[in-house]
N, C-alpha and C. Protein backbone atom coordinates (compact mmCIF):
# COMPACT_ATOMS: atom_id res chain seq x y z
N UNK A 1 45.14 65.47 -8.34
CA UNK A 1 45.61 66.64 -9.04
C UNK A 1 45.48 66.46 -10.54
N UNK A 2 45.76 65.46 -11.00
CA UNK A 2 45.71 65.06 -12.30
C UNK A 2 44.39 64.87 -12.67
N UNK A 3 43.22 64.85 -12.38
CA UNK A 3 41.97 64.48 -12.07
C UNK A 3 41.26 66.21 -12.62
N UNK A 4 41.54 66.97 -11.53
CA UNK A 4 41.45 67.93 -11.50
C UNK A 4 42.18 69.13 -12.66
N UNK A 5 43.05 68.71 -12.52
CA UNK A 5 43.86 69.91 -13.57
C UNK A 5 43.62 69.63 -15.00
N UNK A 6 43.07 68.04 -15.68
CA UNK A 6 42.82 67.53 -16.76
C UNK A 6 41.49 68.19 -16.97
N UNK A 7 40.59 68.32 -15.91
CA UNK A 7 38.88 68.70 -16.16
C UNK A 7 38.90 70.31 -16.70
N UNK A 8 40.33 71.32 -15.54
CA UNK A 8 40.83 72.35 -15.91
C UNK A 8 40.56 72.79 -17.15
N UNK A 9 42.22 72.26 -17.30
CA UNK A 9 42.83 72.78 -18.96
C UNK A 9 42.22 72.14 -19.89
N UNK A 10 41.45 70.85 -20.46
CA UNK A 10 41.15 70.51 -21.33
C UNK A 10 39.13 70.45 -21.53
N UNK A 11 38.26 69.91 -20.27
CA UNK A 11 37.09 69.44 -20.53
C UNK A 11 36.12 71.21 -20.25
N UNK A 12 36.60 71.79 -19.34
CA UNK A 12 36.10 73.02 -19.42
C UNK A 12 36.29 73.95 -20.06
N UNK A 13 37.34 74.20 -20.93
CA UNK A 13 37.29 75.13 -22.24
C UNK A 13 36.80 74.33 -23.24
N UNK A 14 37.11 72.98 -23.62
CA UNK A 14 36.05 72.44 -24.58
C UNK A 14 34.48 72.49 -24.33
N UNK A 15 33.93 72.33 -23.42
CA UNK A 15 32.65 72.41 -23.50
C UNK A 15 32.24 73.83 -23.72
N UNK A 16 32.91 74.72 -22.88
CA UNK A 16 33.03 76.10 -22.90
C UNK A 16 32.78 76.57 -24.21
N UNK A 17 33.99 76.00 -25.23
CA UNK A 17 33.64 76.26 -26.95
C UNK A 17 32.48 75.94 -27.61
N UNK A 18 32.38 74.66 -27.13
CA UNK A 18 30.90 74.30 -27.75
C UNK A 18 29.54 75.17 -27.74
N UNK A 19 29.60 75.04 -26.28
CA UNK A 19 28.35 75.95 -25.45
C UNK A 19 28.31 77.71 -26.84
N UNK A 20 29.55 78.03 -26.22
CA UNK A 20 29.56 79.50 -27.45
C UNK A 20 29.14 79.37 -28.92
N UNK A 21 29.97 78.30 -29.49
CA UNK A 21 29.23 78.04 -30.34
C UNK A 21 27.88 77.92 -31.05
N UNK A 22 27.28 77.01 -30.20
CA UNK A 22 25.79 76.67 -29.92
C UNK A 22 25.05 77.86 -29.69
N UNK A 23 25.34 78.81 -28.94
CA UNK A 23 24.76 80.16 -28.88
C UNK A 23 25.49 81.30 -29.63
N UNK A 24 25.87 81.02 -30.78
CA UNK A 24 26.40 82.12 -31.71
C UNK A 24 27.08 82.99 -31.13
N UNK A 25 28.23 82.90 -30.08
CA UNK A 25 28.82 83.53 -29.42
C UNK A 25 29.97 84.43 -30.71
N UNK A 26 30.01 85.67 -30.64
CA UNK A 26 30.83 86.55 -31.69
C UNK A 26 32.14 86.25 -31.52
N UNK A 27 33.49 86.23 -32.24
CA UNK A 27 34.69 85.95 -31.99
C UNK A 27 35.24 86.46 -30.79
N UNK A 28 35.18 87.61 -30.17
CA UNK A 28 35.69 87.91 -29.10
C UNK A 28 35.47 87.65 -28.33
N UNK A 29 33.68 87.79 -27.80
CA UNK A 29 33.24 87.14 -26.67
C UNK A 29 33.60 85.38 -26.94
N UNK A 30 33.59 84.44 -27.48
CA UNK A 30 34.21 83.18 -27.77
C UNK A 30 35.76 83.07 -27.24
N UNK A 31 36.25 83.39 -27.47
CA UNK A 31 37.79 83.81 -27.16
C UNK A 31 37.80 84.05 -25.77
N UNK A 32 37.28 85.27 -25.45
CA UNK A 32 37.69 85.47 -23.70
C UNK A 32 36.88 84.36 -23.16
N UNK A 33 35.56 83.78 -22.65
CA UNK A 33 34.38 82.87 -22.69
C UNK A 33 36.05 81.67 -22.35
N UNK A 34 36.40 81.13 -23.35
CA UNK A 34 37.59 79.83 -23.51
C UNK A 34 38.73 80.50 -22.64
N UNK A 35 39.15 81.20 -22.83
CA UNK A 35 40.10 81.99 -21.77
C UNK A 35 39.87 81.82 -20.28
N UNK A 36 39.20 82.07 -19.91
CA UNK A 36 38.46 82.37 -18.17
C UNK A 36 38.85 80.62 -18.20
N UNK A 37 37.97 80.14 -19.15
CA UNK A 37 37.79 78.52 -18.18
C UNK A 37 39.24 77.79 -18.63
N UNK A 38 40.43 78.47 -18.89
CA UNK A 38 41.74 77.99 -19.28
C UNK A 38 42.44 78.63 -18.29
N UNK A 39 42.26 79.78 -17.19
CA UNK A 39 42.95 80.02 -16.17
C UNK A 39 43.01 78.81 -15.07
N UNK A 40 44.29 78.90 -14.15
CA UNK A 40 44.25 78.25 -13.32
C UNK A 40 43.36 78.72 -12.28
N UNK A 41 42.96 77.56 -10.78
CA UNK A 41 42.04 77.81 -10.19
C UNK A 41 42.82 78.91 -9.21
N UNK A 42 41.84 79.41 -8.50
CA UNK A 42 42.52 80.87 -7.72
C UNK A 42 42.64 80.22 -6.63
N UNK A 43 43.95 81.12 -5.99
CA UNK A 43 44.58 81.30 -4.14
C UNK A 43 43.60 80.71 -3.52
N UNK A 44 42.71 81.80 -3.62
CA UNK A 44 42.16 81.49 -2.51
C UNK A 44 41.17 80.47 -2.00
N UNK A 45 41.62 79.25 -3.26
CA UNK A 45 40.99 78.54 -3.03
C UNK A 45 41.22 77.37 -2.00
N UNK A 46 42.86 77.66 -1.46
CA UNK A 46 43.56 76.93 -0.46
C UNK A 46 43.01 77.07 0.78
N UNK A 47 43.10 78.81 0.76
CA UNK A 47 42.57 79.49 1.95
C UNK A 47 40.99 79.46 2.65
N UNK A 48 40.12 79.14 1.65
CA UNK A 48 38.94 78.45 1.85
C UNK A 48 38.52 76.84 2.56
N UNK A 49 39.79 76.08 1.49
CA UNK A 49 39.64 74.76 2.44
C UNK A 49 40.33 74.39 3.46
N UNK A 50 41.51 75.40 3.70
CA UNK A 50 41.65 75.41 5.05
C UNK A 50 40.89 75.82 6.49
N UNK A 51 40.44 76.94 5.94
CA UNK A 51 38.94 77.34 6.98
C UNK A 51 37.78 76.50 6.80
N UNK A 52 37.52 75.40 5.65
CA UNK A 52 36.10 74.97 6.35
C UNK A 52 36.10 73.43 6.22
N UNK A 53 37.84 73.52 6.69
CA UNK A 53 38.23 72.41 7.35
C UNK A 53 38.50 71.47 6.08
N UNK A 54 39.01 71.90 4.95
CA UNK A 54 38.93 70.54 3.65
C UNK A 54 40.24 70.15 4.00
N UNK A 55 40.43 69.66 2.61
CA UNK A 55 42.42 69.45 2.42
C UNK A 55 42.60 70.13 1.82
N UNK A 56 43.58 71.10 2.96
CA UNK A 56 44.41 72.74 2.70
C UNK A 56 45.22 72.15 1.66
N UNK A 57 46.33 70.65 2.19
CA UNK A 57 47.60 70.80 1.00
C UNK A 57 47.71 70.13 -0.13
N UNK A 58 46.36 69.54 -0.11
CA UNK A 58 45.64 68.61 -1.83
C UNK A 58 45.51 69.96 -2.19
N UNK A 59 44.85 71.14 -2.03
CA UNK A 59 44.46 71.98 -2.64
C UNK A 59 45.77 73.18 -2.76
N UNK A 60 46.93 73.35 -2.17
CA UNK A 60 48.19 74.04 -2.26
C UNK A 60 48.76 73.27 -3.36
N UNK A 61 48.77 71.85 -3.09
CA UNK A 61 49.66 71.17 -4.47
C UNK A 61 48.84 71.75 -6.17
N UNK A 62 47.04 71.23 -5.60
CA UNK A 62 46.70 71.57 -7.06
C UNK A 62 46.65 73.06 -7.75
N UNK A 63 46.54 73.73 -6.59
CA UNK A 63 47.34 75.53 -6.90
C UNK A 63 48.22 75.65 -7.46
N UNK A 64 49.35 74.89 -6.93
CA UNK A 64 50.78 75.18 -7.13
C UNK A 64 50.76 74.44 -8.94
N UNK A 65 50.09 73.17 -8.83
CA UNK A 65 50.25 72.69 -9.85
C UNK A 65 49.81 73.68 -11.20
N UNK A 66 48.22 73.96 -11.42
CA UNK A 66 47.66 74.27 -12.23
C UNK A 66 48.10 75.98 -12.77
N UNK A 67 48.86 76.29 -11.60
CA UNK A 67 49.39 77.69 -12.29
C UNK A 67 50.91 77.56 -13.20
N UNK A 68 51.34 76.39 -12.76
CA UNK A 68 52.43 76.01 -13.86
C UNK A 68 51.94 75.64 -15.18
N UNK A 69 51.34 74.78 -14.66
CA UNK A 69 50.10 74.11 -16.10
C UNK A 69 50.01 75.17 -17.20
N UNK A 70 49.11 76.46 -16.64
CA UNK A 70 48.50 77.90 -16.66
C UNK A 70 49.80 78.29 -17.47
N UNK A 71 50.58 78.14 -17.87
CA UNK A 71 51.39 78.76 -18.37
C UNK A 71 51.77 78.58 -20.05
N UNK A 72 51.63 77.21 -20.01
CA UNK A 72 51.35 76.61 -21.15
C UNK A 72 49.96 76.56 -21.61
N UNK A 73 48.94 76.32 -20.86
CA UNK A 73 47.32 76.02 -21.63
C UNK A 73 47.00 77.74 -21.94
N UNK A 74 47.23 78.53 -21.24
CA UNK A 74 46.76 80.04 -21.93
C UNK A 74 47.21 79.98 -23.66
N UNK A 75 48.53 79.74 -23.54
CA UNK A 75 48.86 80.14 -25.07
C UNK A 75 48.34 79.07 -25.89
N UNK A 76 48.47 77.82 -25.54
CA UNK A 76 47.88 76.84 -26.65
C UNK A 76 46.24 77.22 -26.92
N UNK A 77 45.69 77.37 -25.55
CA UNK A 77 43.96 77.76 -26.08
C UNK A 77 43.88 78.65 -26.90
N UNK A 78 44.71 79.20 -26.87
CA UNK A 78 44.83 80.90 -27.66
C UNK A 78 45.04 80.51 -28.88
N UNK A 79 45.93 79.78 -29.41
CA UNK A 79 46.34 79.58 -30.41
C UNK A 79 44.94 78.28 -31.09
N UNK A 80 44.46 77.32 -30.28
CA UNK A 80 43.26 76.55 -31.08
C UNK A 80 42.62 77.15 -31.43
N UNK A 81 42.09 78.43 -30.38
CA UNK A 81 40.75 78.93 -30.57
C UNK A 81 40.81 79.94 -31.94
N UNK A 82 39.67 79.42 -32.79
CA UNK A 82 39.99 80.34 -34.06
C UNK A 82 39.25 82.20 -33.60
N UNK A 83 39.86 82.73 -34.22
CA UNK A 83 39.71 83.92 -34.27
C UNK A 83 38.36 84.79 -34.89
């Protein structure tokens, strides 16, 4: 979980920034772009590895986890990301 929720909230909106950067991404599109990859991962992503047979409750914990997470990394990205 920690593995996972670290790659989350921190290595995929950083690269995310970069990448925009690198392609002259305009302030807004930059902003939402870091946003998306600062949400937590979705539902249904439990409901998937339970049907094709993964680990349903590795993936309920890291749900459960990363939308708490999600609560705090929205506003801090918000607040790094310059305007």
């Amino acid at each position: 979980m920690l593995t996972s929720s670290s790659a989350k909230f921190a290595l995929m909106p950083a690269a995310t920034f970069l990448a925009a950067q690198l392609f002259g991404l305009g302030s807004h599109a930059l902003i939402i772009a870091v946003l998306f990859q600062a949400l937590p991962t979705a539902s249904s992503s439990y409901i998937l590895a339970r049907q094709l047979g993964g680990d349903a409750p590795l993936m309920a914990g890291i749900t459960a986890t990363q939308t708490l997470l999600g609560t705090a990394a929205v506003p801090l990205v918000m607040a790094l990301v310059p305007a």
